[in-house]
C-alpha atoms as a PDB file:
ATOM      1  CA  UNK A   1     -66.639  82.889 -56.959  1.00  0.00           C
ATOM      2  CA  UNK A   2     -66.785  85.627 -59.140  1.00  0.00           C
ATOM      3  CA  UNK A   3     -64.280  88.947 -60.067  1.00  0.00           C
ATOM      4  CA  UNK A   4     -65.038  91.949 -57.485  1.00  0.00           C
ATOM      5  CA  UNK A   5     -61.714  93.335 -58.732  1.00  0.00           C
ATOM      6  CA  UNK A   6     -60.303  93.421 -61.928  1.00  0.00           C
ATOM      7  CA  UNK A   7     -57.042  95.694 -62.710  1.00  0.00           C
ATOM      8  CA  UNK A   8     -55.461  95.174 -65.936  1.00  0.00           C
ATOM      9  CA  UNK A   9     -52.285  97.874 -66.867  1.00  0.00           C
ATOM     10  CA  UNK A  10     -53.043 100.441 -64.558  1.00  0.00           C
ATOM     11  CA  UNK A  11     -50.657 103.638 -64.299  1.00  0.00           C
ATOM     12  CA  UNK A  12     -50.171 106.009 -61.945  1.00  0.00           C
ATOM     13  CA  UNK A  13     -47.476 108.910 -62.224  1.00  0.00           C
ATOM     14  CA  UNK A  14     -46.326 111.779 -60.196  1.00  0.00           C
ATOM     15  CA  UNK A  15     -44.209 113.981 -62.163  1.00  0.00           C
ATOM     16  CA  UNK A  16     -42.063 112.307 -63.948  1.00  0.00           C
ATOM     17  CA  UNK A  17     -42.376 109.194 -61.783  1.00  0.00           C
ATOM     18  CA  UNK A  18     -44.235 106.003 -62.842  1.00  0.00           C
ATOM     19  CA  UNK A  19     -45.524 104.472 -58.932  1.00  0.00           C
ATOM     20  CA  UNK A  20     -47.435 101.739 -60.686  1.00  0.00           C
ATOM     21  CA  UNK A  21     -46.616 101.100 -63.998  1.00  0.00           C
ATOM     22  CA  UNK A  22     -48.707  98.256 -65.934  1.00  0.00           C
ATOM     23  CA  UNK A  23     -50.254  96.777 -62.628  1.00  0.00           C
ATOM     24  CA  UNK A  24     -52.399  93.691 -63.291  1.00  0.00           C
ATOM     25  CA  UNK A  25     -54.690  92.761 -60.107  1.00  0.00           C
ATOM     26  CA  UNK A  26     -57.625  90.510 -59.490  1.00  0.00           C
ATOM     27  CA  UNK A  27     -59.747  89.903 -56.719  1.00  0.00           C
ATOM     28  CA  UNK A  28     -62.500  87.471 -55.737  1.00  0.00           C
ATOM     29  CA  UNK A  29     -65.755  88.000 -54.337  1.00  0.00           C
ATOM     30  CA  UNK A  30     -64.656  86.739 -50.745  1.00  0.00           C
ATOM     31  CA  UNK A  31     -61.250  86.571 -51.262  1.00  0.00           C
ATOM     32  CA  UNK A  32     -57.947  87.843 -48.828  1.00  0.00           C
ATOM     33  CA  UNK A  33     -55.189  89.698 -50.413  1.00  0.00           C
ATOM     34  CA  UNK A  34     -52.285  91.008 -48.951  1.00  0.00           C
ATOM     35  CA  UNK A  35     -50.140  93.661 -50.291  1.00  0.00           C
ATOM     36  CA  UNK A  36     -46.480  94.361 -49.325  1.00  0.00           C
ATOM     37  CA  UNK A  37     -44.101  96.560 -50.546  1.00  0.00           C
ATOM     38  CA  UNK A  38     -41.140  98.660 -49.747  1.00  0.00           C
ATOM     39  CA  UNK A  39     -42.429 102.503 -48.475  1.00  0.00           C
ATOM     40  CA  UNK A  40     -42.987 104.383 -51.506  1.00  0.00           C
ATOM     41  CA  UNK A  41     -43.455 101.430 -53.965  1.00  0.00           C
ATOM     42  CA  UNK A  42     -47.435 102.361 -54.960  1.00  0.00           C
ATOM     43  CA  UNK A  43     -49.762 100.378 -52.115  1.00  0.00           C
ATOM     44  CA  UNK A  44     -51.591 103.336 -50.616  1.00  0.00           C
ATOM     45  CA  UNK A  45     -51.667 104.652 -53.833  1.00  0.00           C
ATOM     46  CA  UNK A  46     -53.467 101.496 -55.450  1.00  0.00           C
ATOM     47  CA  UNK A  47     -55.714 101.107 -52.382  1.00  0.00           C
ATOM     48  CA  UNK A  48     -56.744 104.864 -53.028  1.00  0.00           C
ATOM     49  CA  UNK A  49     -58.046 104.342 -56.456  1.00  0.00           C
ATOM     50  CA  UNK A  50     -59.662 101.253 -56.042  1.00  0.00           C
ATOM     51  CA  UNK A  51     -61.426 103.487 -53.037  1.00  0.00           C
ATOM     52  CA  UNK A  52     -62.358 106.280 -55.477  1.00  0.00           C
ATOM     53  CA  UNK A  53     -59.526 109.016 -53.438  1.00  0.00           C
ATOM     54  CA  UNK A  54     -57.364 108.827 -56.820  1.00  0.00           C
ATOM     55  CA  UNK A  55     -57.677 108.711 -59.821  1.00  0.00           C
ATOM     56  CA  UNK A  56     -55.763 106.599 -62.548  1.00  0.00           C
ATOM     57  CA  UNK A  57     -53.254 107.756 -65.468  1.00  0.00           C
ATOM     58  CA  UNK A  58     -53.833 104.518 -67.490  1.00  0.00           C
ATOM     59  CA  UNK A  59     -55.111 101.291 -67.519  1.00  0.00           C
ATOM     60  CA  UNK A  60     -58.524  99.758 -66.610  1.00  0.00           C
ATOM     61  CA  UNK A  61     -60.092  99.531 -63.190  1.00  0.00           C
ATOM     62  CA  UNK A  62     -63.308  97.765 -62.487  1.00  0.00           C
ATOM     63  CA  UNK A  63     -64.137  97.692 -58.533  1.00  0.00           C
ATOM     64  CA  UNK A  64     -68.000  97.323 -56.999  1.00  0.00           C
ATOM     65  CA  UNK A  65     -69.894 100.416 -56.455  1.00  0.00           C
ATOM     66  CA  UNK A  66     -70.244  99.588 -52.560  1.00  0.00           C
ATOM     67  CA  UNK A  67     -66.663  99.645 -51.448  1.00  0.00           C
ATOM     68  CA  UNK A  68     -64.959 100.845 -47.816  1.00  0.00           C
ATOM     69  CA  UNK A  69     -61.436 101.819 -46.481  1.00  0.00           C
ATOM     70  CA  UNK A  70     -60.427 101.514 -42.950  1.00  0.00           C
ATOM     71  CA  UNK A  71     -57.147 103.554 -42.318  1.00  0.00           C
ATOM     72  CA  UNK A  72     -54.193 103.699 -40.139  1.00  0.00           C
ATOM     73  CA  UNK A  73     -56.408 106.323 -37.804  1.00  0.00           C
ATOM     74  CA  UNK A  74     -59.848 105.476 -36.655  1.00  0.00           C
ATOM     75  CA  UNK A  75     -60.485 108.767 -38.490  1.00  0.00           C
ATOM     76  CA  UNK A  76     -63.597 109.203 -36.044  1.00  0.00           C
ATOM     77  CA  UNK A  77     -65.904 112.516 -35.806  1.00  0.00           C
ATOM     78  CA  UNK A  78     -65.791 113.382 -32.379  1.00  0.00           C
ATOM     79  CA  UNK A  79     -68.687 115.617 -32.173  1.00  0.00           C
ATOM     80  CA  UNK A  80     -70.689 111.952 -32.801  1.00  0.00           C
ATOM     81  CA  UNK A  81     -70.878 109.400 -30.209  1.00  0.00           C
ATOM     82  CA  UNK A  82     -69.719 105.875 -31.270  1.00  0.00           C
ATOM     83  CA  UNK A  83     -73.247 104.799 -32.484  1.00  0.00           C
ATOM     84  CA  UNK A  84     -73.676 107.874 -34.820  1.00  0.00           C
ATOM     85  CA  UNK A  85     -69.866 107.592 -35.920  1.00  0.00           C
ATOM     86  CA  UNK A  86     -71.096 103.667 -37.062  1.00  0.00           C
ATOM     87  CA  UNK A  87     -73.950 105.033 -38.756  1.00  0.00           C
ATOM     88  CA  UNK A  88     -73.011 108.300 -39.983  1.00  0.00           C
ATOM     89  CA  UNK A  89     -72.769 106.998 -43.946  1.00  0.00           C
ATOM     90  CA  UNK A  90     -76.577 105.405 -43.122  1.00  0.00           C
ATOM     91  CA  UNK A  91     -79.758 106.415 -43.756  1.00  0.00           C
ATOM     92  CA  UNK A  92     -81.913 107.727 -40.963  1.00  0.00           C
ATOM     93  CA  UNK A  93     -83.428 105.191 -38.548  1.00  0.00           C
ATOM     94  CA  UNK A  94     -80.377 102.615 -39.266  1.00  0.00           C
ATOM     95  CA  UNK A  95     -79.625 102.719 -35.205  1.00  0.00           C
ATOM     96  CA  UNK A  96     -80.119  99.017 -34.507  1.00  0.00           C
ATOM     97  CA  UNK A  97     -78.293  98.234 -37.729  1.00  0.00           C
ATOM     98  CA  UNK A  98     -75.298  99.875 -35.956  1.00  0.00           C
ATOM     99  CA  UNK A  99     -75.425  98.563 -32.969  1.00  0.00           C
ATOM    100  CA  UNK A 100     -75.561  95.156 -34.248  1.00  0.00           C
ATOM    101  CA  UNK A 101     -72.406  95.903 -36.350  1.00  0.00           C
ATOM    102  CA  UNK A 102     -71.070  97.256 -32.392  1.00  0.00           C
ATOM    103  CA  UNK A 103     -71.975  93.512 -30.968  1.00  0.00           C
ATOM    104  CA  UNK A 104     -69.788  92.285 -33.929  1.00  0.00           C
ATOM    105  CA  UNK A 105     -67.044  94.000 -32.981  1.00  0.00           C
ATOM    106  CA  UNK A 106     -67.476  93.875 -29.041  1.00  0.00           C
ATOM    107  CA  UNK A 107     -68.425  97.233 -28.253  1.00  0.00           C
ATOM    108  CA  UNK A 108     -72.306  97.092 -27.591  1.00  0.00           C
ATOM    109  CA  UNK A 109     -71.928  98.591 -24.621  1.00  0.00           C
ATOM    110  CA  UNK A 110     -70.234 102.010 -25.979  1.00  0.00           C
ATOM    111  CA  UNK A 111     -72.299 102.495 -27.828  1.00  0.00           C
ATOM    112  CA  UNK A 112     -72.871 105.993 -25.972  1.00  0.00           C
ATOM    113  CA  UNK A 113     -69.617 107.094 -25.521  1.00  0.00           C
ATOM    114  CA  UNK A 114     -67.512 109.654 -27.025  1.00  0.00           C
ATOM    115  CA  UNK A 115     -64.324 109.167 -29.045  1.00  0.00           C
ATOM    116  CA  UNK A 116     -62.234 110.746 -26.788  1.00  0.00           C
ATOM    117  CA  UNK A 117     -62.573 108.149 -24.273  1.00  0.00           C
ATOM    118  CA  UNK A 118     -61.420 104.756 -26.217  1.00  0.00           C
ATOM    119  CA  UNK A 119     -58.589 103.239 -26.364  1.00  0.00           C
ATOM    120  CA  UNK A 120     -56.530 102.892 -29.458  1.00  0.00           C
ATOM    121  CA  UNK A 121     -57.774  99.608 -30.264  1.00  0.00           C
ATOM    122  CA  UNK A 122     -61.391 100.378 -29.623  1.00  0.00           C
ATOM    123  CA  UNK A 123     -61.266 103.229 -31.893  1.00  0.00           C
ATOM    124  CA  UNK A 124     -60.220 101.008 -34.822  1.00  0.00           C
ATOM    125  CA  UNK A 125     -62.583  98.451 -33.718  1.00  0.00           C
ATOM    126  CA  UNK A 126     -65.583 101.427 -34.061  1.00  0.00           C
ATOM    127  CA  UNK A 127     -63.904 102.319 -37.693  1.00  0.00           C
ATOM    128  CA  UNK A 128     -64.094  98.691 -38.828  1.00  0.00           C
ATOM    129  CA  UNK A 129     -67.900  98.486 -37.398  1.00  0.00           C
ATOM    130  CA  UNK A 130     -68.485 101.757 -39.330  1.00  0.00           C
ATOM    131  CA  UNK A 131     -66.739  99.674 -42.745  1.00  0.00           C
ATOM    132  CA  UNK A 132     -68.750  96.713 -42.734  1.00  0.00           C
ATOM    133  CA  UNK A 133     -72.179  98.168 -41.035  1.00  0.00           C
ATOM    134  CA  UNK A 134     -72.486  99.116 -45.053  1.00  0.00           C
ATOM    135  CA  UNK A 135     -72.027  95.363 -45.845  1.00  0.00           C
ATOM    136  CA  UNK A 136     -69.613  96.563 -48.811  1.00  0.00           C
ATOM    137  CA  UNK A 137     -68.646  94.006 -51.379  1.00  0.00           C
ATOM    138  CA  UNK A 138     -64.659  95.645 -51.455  1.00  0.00           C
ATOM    139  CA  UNK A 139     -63.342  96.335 -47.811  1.00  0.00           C
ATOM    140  CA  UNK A 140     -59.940  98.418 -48.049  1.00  0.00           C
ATOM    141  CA  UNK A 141     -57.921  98.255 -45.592  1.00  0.00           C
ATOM    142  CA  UNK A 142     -54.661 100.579 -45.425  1.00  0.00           C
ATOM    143  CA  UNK A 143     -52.359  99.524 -42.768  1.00  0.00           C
ATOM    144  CA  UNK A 144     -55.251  99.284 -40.232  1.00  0.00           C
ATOM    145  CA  UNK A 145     -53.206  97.682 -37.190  1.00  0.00           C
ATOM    146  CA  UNK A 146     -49.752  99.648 -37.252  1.00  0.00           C
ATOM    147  CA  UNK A 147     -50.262 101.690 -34.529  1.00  0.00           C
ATOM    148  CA  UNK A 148     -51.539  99.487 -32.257  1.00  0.00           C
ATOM    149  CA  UNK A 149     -49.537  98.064 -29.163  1.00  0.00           C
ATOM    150  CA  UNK A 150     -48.437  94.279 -30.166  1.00  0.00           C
ATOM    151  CA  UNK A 151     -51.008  92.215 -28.251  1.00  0.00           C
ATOM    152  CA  UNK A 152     -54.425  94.407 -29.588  1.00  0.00           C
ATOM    153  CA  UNK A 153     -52.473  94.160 -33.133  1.00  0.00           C
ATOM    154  CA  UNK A 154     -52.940  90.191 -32.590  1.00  0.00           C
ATOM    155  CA  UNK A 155     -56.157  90.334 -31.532  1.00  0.00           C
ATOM    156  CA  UNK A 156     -57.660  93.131 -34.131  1.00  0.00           C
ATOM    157  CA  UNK A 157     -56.116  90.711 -36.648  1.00  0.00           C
ATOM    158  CA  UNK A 158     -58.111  88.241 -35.320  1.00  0.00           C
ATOM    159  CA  UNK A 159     -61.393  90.109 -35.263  1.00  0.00           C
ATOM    160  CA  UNK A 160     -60.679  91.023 -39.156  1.00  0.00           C
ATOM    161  CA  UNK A 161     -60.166  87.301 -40.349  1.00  0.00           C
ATOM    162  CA  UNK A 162     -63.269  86.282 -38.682  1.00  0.00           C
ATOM    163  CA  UNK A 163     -65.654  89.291 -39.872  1.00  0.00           C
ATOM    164  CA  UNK A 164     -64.548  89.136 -42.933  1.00  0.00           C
ATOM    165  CA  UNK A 165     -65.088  85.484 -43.357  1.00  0.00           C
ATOM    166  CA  UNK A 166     -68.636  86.316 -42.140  1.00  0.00           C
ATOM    167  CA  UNK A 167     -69.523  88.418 -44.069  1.00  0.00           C
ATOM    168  CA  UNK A 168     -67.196  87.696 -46.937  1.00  0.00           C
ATOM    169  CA  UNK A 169     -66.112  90.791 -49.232  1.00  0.00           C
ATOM    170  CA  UNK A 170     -63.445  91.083 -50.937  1.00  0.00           C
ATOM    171  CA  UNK A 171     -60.465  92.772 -49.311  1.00  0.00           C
ATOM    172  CA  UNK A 172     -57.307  93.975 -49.948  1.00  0.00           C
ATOM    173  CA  UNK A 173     -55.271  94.655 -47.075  1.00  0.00           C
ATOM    174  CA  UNK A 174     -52.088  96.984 -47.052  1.00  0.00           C
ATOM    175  CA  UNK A 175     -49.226  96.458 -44.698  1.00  0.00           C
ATOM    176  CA  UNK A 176     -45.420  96.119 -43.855  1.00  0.00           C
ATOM    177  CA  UNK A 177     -46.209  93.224 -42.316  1.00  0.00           C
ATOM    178  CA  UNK A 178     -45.153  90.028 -43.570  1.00  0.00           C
ATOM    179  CA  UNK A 179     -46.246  87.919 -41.021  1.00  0.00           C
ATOM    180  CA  UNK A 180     -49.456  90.239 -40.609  1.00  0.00           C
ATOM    181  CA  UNK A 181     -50.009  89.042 -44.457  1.00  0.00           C
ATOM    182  CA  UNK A 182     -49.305  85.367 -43.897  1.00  0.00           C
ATOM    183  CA  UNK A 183     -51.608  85.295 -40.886  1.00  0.00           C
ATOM    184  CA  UNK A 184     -54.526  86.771 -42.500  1.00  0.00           C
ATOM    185  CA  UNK A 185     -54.707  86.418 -46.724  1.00  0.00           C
ATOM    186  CA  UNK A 186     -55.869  84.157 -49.028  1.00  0.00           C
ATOM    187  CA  UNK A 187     -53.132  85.251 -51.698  1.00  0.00           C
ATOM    188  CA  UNK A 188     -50.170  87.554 -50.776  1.00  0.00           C
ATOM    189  CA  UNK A 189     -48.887  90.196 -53.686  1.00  0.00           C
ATOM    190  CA  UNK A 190     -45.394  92.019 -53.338  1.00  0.00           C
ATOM    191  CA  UNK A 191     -44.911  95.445 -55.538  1.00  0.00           C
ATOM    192  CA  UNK A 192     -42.122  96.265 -56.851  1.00  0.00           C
ATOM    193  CA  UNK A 193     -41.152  98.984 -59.207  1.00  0.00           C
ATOM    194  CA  UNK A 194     -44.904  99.700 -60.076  1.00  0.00           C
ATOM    195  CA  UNK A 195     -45.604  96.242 -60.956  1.00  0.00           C
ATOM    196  CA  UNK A 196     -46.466  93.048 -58.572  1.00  0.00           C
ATOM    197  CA  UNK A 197     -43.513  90.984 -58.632  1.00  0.00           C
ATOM    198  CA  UNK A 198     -45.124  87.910 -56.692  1.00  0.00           C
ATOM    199  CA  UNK A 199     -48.171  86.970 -56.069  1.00  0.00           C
ATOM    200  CA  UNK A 200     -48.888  83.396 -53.988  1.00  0.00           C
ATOM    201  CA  UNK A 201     -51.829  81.541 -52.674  1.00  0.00           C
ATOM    202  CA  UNK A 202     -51.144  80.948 -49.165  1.00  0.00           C
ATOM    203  CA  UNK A 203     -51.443  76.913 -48.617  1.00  0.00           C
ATOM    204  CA  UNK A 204     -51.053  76.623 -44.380  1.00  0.00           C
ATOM    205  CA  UNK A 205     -54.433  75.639 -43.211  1.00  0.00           C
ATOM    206  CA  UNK A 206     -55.826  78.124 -40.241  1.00  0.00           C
ATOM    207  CA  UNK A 207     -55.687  79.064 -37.787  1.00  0.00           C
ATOM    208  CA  UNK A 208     -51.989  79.866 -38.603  1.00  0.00           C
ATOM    209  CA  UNK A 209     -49.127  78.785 -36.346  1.00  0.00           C
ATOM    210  CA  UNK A 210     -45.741  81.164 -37.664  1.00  0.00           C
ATOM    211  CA  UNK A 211     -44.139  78.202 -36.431  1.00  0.00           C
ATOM    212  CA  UNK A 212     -45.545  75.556 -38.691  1.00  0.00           C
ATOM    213  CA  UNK A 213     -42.888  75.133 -41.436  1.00  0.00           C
ATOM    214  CA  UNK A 214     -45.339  76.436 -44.469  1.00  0.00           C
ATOM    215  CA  UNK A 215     -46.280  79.566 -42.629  1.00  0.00           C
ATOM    216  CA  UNK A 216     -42.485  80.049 -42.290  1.00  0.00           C
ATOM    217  CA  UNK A 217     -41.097  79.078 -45.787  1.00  0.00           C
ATOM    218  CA  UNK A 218     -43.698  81.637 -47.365  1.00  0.00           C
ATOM    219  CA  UNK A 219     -42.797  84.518 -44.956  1.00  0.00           C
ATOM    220  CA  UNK A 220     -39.036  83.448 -45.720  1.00  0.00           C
ATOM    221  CA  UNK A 221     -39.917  83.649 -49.536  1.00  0.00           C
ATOM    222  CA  UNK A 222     -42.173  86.998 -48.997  1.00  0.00           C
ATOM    223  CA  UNK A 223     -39.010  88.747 -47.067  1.00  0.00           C
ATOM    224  CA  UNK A 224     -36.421  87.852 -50.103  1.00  0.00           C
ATOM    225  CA  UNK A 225     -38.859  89.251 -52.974  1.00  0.00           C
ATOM    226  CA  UNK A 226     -38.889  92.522 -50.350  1.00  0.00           C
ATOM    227  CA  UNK A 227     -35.220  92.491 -50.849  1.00  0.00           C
ATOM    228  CA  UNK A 228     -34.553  90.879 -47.320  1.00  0.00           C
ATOM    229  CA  UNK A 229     -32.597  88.146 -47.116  1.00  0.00           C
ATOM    230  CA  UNK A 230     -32.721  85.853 -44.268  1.00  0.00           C
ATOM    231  CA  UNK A 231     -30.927  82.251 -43.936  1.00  0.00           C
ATOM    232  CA  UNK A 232     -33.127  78.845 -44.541  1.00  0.00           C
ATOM    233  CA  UNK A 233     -32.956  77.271 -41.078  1.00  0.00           C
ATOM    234  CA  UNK A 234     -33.260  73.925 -42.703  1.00  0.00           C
ATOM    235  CA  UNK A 235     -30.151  74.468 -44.397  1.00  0.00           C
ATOM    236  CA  UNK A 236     -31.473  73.883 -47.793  1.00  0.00           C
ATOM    237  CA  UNK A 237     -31.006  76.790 -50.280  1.00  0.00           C
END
C-alpha cells in the first residue's frame, strides 16, 4: 500500500481556541479509518480540510487531488433527477457511467425519479453513488448514517464496507458511533483535546459479530478513551 493521507502537526484555531492542535494522521491507499470523538473535539473540522472546505492554521496536509465527502444530508439538487444528481460533477455524456454507479448501490431503477420522492435511506444511497461514480482515491464520509432509522443504518453500513472494498479508496469515516466504527474500519482513531489519543488496528476478522469477544473488548476500550466507562463483563480489570 502506499500513503493517500499524510497529516503531520496540523492546527486549527477558532479564536482563541486550539480544535486540533499538533494532529498527526495517516492513511493508506485502501485503508478504513474511523474517527470518534466527543461533539466539539475537531472531527468535522479535520474531515473539512482534508475535503478542501477549510483551511489549516499549521501543520502539513498532503491528501489526493480526487477526493469526495458524503454528509449527514443527501445534500441532493432537486431540480435534477437522481441520474443527473449522480452525474452532476461529470463530464457530459457520463450517463451510463452513472447508472452503473446506481446498480452499485441498488437504485437502477430510479434512476428517473425526483428527490422528493425517496426515502431517507435512498437519498444517501444516491449521495454515496454520486461519491464514488468519480472513483476518488479519498472518500470522506461525515457522519453519513445518523439520521437514518436503525435497520437502513445496518444495512447502509453494509453497502459502504462492501463498495469501498471494491473499489478501495481510502476513507475516513466520522461518527459517534462506536460500534458503527468497530463494524466498519480498518484502524479506529479517538480525538481528544486536538490531538488523537488512540489509534488501533481493529483485529476481529469480518464480517463482525458485536458479540464475538474482540469486537467487544475494543468497543469496551474505544468507550473508556471517550471518557465512558463501562464494567468488563469478564470480570477482569
Amino acid at each position: 500500500m502506499s500513503t493517500a493521507v499524510h497529516v503531520a502537526g496540523l492546527r486549527r484555531a477558532f479564536g482563541q481556541r486550539a480544535v486540533l492542535d499538533g494532529l498527526d494522521l495517516t492513511i493508506e491507499r485502501g485503508e478504513f479509518v474511523a474517527l470518534l470523538g466527543a461533539s466539539g473535539s475537531g472531527k468535522t473540522t479535520l474531515l473539512r480540510i482534508l475535503g478542501a472546505l477549510d483551511r489549516a492554521d499549521g501543520g502539513d496536509v498532503l491528501v489526493p487531488e480526487s477526493r469526495t465527502v458524503v454528509f449527514q444530508e443527501p445534500r441532493l439538487v432537486p431540480s435534477k433527477r437522481v441520474l443527473a444528481n449522480v452525474t452532476v460533477a461529470l463530464p457530459r455524456g457520463r450517463a451510463e457511467q452513472g447508472r452503473t454507479a446506481l446498480a452499485e448501490v441498488g437504485l437502477e431503477r430510479h434512476a428517473d425519479a425526483w428527490p422528493a420522492t425517496l426515502s431517507g435511506g435512498e437519498a444517501q444511497r444516491v449521495a454515496l453513488a454520486r461519491a464514488l461514480v468519480r472513483e476518488p482515491e479519498l472518500l470522506l464520509l461525515d457522519e453519513p448514517f445518523a439520521a437514518l432509522d436503525a435497520l437502513t443504518r445496518l444495512r447502509m453500513q453494509d453497502l459502504v464496507g462492501e463498495l469501498c472494498r471494491v473499489h478501495r479508496p481510502a476513507v475516513l469515516l466520522v461518527t459517534h458511533d462506536v460500534e458503527e466504527a468497530v463494524r466498519l474500519a480498518d484502524r479506529v482513531c479517538v480525538l481528544r483535546e486536538g490531538r488523537l489519543v488512540t489509534d488501533e488496528t481493529v483485529a476481529a476478522e469480518r464480517p463482525r459479530d458485536p458479540g464475538d469477544p474482540a469486537f467487544a473488548a475494543l468497543r469496551r476500550r474505544l468507550l473508556n478513551d471517550l471518557g465512558v466507562h463501562t464494567p468488563d463483563p469478564t470480570g477482569v480489570s
